[in-house]
N, C-alpha and C. Protein backbone atom coordinates (compact mmCIF):
# COMPACT_ATOMS: atom_id res chain seq x y z
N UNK A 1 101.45 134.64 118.51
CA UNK A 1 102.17 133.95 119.55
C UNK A 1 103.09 132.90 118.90
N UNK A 2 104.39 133.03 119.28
CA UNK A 2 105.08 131.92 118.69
C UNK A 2 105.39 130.76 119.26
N UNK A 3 105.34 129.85 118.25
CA UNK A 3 105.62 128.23 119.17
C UNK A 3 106.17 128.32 120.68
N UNK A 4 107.27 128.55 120.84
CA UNK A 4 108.05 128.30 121.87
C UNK A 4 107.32 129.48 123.15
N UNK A 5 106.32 130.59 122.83
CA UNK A 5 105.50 131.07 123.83
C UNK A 5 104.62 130.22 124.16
N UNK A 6 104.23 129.69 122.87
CA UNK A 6 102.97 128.39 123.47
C UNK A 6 103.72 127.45 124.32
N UNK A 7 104.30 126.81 124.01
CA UNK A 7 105.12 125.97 124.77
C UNK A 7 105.66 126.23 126.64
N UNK A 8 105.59 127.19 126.56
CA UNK A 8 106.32 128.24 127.68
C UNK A 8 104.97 128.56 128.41
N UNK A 9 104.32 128.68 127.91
CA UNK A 9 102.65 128.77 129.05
C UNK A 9 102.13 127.08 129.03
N UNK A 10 102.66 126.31 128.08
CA UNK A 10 102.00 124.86 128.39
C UNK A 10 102.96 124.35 129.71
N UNK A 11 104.31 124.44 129.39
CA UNK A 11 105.12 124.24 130.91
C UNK A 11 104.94 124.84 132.24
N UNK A 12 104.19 126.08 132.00
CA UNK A 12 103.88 126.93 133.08
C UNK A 12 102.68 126.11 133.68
N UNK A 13 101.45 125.59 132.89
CA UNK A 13 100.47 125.12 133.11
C UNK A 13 100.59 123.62 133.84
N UNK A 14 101.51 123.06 133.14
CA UNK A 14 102.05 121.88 133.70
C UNK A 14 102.45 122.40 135.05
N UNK A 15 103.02 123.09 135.83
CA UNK A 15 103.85 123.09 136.57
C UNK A 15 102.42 123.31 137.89
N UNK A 16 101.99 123.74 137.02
CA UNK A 16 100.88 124.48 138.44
C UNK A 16 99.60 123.16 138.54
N UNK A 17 99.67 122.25 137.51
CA UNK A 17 99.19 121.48 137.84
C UNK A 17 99.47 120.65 138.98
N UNK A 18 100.93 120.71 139.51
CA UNK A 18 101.24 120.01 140.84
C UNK A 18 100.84 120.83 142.15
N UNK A 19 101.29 122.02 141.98
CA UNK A 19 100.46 123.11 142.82
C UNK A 19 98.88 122.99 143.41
N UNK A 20 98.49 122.52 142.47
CA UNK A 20 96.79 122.66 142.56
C UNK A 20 96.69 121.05 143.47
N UNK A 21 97.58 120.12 143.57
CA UNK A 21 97.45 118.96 143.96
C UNK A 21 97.34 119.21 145.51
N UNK A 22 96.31 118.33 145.92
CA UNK A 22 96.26 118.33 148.08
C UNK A 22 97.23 117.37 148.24
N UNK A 23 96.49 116.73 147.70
CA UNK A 23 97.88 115.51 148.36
C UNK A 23 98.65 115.30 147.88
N UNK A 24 99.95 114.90 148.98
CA UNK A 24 101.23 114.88 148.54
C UNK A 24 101.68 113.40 147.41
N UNK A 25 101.18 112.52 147.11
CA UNK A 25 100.98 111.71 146.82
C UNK A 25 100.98 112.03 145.56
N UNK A 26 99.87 112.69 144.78
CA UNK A 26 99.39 113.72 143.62
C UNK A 26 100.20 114.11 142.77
N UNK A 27 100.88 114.89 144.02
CA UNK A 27 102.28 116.04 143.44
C UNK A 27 103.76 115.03 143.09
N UNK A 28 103.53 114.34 143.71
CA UNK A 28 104.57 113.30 143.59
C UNK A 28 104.77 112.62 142.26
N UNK A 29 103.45 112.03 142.05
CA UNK A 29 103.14 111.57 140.64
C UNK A 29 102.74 112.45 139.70
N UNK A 30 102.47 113.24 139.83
CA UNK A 30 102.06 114.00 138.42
C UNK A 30 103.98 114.73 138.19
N UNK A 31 104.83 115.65 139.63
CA UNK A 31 105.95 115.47 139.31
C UNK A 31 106.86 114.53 138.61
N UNK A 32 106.79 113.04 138.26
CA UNK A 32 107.67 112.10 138.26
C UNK A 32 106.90 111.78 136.76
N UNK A 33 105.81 112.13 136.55
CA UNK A 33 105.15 112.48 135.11
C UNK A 33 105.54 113.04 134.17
N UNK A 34 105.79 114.74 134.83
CA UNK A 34 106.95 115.23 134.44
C UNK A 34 107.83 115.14 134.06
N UNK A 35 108.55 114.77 135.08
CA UNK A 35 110.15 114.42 134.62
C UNK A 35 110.52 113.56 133.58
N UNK A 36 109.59 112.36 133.31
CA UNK A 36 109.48 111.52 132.19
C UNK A 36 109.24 112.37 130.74
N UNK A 37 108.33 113.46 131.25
CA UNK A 37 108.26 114.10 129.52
C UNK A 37 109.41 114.82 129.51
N UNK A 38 109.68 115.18 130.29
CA UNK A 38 111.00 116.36 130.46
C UNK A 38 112.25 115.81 129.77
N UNK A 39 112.16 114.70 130.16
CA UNK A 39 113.74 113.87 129.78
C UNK A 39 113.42 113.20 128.45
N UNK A 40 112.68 112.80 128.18
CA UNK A 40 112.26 112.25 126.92
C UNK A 40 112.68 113.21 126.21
N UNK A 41 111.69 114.87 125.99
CA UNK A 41 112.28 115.55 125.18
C UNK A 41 113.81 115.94 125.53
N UNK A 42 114.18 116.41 126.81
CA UNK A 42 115.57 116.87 126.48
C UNK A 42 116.62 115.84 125.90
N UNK A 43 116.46 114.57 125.96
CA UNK A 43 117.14 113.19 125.23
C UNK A 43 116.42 113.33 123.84
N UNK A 44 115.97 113.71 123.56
CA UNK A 44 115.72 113.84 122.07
C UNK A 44 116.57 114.53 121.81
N UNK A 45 116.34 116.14 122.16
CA UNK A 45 116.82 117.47 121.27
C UNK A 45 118.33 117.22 121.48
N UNK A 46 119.10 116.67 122.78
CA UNK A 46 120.17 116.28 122.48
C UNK A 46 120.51 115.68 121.98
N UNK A 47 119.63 114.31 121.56
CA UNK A 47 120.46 113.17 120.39
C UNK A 47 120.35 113.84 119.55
N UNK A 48 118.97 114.67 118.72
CA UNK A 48 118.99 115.91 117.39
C UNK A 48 120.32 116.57 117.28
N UNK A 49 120.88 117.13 118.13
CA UNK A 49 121.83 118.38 118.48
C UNK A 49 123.19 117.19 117.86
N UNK A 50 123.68 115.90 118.57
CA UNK A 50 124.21 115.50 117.97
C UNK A 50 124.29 114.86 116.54
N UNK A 51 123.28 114.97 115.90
CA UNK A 51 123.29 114.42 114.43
C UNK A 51 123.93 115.40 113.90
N UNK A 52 123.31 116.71 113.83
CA UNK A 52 124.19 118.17 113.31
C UNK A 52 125.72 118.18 113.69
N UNK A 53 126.11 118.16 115.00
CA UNK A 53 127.17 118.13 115.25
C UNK A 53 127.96 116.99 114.86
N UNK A 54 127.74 115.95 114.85
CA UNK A 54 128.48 114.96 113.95
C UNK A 54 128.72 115.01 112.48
N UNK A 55 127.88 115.71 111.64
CA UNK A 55 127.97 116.43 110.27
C UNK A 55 129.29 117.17 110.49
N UNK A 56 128.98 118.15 111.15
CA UNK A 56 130.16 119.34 110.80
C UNK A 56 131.12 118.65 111.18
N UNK A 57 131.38 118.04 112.60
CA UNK A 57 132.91 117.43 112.99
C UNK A 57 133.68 116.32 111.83
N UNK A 58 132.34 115.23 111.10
CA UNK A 58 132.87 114.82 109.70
C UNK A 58 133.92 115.17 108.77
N UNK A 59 132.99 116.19 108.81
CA UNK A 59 133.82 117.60 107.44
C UNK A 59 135.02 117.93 107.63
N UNK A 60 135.38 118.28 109.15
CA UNK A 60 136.62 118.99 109.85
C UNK A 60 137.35 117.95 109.89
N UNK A 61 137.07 116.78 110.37
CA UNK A 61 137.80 115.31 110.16
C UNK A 61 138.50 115.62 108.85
N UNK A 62 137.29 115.30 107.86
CA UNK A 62 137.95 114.82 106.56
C UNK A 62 139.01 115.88 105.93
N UNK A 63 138.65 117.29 106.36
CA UNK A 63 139.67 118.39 105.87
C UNK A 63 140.83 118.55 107.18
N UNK A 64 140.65 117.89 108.18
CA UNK A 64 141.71 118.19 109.47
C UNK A 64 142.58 116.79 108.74
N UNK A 65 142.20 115.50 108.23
CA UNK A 65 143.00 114.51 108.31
C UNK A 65 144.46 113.97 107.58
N UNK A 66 144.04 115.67 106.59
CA UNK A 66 145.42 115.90 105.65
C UNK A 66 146.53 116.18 106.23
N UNK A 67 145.96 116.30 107.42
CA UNK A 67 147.44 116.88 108.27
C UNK A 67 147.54 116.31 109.84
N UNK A 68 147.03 115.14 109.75
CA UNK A 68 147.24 114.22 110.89
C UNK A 68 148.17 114.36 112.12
N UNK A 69 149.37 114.50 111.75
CA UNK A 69 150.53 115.17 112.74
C UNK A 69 150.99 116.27 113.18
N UNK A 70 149.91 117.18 112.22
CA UNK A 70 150.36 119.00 112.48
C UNK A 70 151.30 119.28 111.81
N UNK A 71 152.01 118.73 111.03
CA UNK A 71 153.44 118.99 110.51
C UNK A 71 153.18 119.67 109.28
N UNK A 72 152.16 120.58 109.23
CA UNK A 72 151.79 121.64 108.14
C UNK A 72 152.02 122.59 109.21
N UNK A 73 151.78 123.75 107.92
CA UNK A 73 151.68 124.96 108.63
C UNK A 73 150.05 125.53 109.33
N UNK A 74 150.34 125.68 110.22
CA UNK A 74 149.06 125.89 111.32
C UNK A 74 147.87 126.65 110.70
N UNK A 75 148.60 128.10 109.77
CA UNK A 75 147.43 129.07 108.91
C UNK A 75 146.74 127.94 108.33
N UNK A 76 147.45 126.93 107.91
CA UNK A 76 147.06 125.99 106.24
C UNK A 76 145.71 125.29 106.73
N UNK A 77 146.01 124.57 108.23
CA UNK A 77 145.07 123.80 108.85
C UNK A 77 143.98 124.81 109.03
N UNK A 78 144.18 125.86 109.77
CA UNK A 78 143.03 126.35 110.47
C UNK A 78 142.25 126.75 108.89
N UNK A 79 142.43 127.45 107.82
CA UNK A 79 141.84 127.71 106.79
C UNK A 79 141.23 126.50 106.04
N UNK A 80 141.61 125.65 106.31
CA UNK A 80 140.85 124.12 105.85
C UNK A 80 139.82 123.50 107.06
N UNK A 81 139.89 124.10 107.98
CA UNK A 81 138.79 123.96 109.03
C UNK A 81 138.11 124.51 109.26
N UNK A 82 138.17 126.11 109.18
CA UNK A 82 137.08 126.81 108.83
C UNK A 82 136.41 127.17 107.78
N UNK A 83 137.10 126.72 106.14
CA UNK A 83 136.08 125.84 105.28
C UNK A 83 134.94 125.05 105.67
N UNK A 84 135.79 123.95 105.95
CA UNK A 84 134.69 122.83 106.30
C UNK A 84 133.91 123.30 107.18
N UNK A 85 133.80 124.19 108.27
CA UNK A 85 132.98 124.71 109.45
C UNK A 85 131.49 125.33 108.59
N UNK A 86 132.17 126.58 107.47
CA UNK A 86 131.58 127.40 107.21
C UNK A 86 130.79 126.54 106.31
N UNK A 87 130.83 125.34 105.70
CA UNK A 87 129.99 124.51 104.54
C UNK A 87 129.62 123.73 105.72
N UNK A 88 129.44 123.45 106.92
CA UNK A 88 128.48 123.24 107.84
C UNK A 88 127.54 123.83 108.82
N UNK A 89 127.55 125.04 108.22
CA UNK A 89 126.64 126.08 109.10
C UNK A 89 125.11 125.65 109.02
N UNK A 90 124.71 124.69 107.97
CA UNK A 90 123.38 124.44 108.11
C UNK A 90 123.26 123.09 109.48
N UNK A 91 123.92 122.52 109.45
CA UNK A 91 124.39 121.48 110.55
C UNK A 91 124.35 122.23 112.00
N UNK A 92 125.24 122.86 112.06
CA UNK A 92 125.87 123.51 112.97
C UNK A 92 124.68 124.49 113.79
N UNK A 93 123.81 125.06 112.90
CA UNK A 93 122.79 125.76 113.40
C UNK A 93 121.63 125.26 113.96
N UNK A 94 121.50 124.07 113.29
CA UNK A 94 120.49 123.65 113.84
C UNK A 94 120.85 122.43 114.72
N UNK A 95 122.02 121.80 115.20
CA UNK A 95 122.08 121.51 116.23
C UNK A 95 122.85 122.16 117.86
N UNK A 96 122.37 123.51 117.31
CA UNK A 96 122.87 124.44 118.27
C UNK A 96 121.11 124.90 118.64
N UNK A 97 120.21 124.89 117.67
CA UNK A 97 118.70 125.11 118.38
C UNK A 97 118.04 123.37 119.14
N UNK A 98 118.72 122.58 118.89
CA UNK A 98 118.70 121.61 119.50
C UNK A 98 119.11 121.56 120.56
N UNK A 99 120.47 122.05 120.83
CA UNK A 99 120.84 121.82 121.23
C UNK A 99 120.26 122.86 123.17
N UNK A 100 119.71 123.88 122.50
CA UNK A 100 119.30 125.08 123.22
C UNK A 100 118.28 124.46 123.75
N UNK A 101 117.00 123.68 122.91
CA UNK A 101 115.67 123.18 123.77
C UNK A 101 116.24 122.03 124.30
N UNK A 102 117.09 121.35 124.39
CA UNK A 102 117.65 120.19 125.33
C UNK A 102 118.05 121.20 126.55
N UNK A 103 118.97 121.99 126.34
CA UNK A 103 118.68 122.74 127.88
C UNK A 103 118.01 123.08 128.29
N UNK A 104 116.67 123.84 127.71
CA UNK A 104 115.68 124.11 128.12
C UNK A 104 114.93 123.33 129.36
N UNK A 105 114.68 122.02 128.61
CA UNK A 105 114.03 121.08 129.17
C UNK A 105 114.84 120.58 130.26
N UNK A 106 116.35 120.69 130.23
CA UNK A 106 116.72 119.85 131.47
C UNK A 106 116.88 121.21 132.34
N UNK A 107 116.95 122.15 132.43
CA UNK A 107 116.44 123.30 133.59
C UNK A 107 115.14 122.78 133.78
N UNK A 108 114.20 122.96 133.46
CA UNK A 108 112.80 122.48 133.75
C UNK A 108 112.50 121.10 134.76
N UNK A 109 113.63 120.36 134.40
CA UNK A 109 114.00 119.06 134.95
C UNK A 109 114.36 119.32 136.24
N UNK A 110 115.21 120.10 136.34
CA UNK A 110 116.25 120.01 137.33
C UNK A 110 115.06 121.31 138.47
N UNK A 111 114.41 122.00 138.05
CA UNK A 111 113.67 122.88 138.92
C UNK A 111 112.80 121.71 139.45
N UNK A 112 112.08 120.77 139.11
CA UNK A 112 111.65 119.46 139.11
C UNK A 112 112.43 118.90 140.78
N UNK A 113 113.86 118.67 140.08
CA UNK A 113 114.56 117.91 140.67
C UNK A 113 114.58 118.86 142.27
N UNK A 114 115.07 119.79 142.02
CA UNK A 114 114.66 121.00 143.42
C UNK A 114 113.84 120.70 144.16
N UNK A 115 112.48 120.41 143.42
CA UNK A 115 111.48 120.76 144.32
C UNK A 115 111.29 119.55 144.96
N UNK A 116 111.72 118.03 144.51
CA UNK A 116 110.93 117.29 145.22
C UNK A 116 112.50 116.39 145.00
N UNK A 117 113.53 117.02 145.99
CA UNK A 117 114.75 116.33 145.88
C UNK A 117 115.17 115.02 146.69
N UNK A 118 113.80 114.66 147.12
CA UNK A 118 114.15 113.23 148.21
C UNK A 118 113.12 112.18 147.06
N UNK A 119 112.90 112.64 146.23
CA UNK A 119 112.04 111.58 145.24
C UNK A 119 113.60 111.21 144.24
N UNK A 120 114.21 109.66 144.88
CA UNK A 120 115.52 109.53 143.54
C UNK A 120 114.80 109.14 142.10
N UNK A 121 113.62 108.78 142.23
CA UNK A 121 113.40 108.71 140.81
C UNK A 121 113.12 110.05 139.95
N UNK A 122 113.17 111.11 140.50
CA UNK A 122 113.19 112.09 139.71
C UNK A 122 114.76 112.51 139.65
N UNK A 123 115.57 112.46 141.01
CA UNK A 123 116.34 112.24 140.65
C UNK A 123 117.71 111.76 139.56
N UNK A 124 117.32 110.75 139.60
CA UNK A 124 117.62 109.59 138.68
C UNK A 124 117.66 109.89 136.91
N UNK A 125 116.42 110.55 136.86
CA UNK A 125 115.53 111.16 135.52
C UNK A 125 116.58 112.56 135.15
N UNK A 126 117.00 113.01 136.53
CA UNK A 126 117.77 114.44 136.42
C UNK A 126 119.00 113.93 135.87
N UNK A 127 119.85 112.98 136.59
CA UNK A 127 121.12 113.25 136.27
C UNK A 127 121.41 112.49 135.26
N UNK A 128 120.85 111.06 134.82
CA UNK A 128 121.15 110.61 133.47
C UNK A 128 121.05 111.52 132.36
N UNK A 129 119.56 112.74 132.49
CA UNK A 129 119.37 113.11 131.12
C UNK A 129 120.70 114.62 131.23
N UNK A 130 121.17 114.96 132.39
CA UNK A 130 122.43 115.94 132.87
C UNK A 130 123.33 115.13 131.70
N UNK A 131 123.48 113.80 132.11
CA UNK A 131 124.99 113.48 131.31
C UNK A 131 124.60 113.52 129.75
N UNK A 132 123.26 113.24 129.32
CA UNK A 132 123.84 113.18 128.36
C UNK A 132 123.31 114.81 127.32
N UNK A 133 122.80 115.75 127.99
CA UNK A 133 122.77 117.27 127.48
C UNK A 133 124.16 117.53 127.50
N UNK A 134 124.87 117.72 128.85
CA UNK A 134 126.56 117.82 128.42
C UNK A 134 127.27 116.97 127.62
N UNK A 135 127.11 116.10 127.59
CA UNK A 135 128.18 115.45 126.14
C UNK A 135 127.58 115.91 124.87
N UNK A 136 126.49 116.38 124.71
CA UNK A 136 125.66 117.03 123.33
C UNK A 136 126.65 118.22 123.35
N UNK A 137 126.34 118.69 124.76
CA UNK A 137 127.49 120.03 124.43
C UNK A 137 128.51 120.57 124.29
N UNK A 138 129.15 119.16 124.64
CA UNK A 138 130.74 119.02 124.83
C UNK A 138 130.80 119.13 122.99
N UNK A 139 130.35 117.89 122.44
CA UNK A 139 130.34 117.59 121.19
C UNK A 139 129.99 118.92 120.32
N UNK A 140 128.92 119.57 120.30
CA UNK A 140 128.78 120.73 120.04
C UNK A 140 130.07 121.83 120.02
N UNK A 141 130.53 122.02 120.64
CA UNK A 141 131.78 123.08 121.14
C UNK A 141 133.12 121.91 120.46
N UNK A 142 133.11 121.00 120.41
CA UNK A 142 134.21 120.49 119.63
C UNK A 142 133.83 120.34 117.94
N UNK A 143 132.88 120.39 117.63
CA UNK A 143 132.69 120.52 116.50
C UNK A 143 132.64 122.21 115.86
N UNK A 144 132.40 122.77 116.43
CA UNK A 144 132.20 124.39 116.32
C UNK A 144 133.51 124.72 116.57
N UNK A 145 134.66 124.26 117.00
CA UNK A 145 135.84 124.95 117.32
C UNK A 145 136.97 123.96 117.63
N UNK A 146 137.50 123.37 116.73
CA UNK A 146 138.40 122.12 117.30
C UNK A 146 139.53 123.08 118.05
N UNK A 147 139.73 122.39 119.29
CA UNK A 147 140.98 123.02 119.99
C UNK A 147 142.43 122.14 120.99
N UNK A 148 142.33 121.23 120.18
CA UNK A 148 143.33 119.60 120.69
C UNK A 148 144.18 119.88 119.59
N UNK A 149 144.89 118.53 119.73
CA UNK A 149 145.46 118.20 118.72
C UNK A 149 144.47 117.20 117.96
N UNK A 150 145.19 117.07 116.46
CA UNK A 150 144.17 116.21 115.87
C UNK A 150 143.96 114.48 116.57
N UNK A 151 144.90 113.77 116.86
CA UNK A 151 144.13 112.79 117.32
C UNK A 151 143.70 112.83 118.80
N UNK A 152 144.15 113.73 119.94
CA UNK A 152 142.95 113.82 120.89
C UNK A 152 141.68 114.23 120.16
N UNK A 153 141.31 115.13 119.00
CA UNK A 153 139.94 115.56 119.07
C UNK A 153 139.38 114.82 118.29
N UNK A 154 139.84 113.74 117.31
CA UNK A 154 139.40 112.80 117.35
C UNK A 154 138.88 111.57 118.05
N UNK A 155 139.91 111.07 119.18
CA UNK A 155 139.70 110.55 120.02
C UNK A 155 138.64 110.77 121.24
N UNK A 156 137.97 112.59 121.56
CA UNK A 156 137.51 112.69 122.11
C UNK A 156 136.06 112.80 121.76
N UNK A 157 135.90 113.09 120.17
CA UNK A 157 134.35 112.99 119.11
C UNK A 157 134.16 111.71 119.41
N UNK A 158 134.91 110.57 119.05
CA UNK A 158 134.78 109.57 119.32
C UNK A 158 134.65 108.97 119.98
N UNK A 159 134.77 109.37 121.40
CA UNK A 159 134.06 108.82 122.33
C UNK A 159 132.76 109.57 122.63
N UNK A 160 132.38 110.79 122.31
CA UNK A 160 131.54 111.48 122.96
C UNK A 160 130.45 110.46 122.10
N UNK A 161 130.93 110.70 120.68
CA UNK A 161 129.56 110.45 119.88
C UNK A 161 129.00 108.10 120.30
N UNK A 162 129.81 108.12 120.29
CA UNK A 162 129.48 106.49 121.13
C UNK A 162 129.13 106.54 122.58
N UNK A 163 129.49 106.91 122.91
CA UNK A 163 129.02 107.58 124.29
C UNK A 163 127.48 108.11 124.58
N UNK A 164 127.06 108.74 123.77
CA UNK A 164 126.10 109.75 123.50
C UNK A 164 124.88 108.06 123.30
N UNK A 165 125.43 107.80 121.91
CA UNK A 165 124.56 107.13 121.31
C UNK A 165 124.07 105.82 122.18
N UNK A 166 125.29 105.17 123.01
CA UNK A 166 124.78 104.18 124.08
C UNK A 166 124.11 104.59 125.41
N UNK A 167 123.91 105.97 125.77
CA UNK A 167 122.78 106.32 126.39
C UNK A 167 121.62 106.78 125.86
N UNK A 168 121.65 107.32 124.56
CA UNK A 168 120.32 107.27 123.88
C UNK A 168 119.57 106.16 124.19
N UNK A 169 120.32 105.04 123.69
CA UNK A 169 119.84 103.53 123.46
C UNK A 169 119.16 103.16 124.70
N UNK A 170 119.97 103.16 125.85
CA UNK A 170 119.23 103.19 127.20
C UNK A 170 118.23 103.51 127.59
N UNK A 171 118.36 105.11 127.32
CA UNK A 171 116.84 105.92 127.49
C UNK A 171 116.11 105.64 126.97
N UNK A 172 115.88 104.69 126.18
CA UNK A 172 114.70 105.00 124.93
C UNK A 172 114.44 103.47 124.98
């Protein structure tokens, strides 16, 4: 059995633990229990997801910054970016499996959020840890494929990754 099966019958088990609850009271709290582990990990694997992705976008920086204005030839850039891409595939991979159990967990969240959608503190738990799985993924997909010009996609790493990091700080 591999990790992530174990894992996948421990969430299953979790889940039916609210099931098994009479009172609504029960389900309420052991839900909002939930959602606290839920978001914890998916705010992890997304801050994880961005450490990788800030590696590779580095690289692409430092080999994109020779040509700041575009005023090279376009083959020249893209072959100096997919250098740097391809000498970040260890980066890149593993904050793309990060980046995968951060979704994981915020589906799990958000089925959460479904079921008991007049509770805002689960609520609450849903959509902060929403914003910050999408900016993991935004960041992700701009590091895996720059498609701006160079100082929007600078400008836009740069905010994601400060961005990112002052809701980490929050959550945690």
């Amino acid at each position: 059995m591999t990790f992530s099966t174990i894992g996948f019958k421990n969430e299953l088990h979790k889940e039916r633990l609210i099931e098994k609850k009479k009172d609504r009271k029960e389900k309420v709290s052991t839900a909002k229990s939930l959602a606290v582990t839920y978001q914890k990990m998916a705010v992890e694997s997304a801050y994880e997801s961005t450490q990788g992705s800030g590696k590779a976008s580095r690289a692409i920086y430092q080999s994109w910054q020779n040509f700041p204005n575009g005023n090279s030839d376009n083959n020249q850039i893209s072959s100096l970016v997919n250098s740097a891409m391809k000498s970040q595939i260890r980066n890149i991979t593993l904050a793309q499996a990060n980046l995968v159990d951060a979704q994981h967990k915020l589906f799990l969240l958000k089925k959460l959020h479904e079921k008991f959608s007049r509770i805002s503190y689960i609520t609450n738990k849903y959509a902060s840890t929403k914003k910050i799985v999408d900016q993991a993924s935004e960041l992700y997909k701009l590091s895996t494929k720059p498609n701006r010009s160079f100082s929007e996609w600078t400008e836009r790493v740069d905010y994601l990754k400060t961005n990112i990091n002052e809701e980490y700080q929050k959550l945690h």
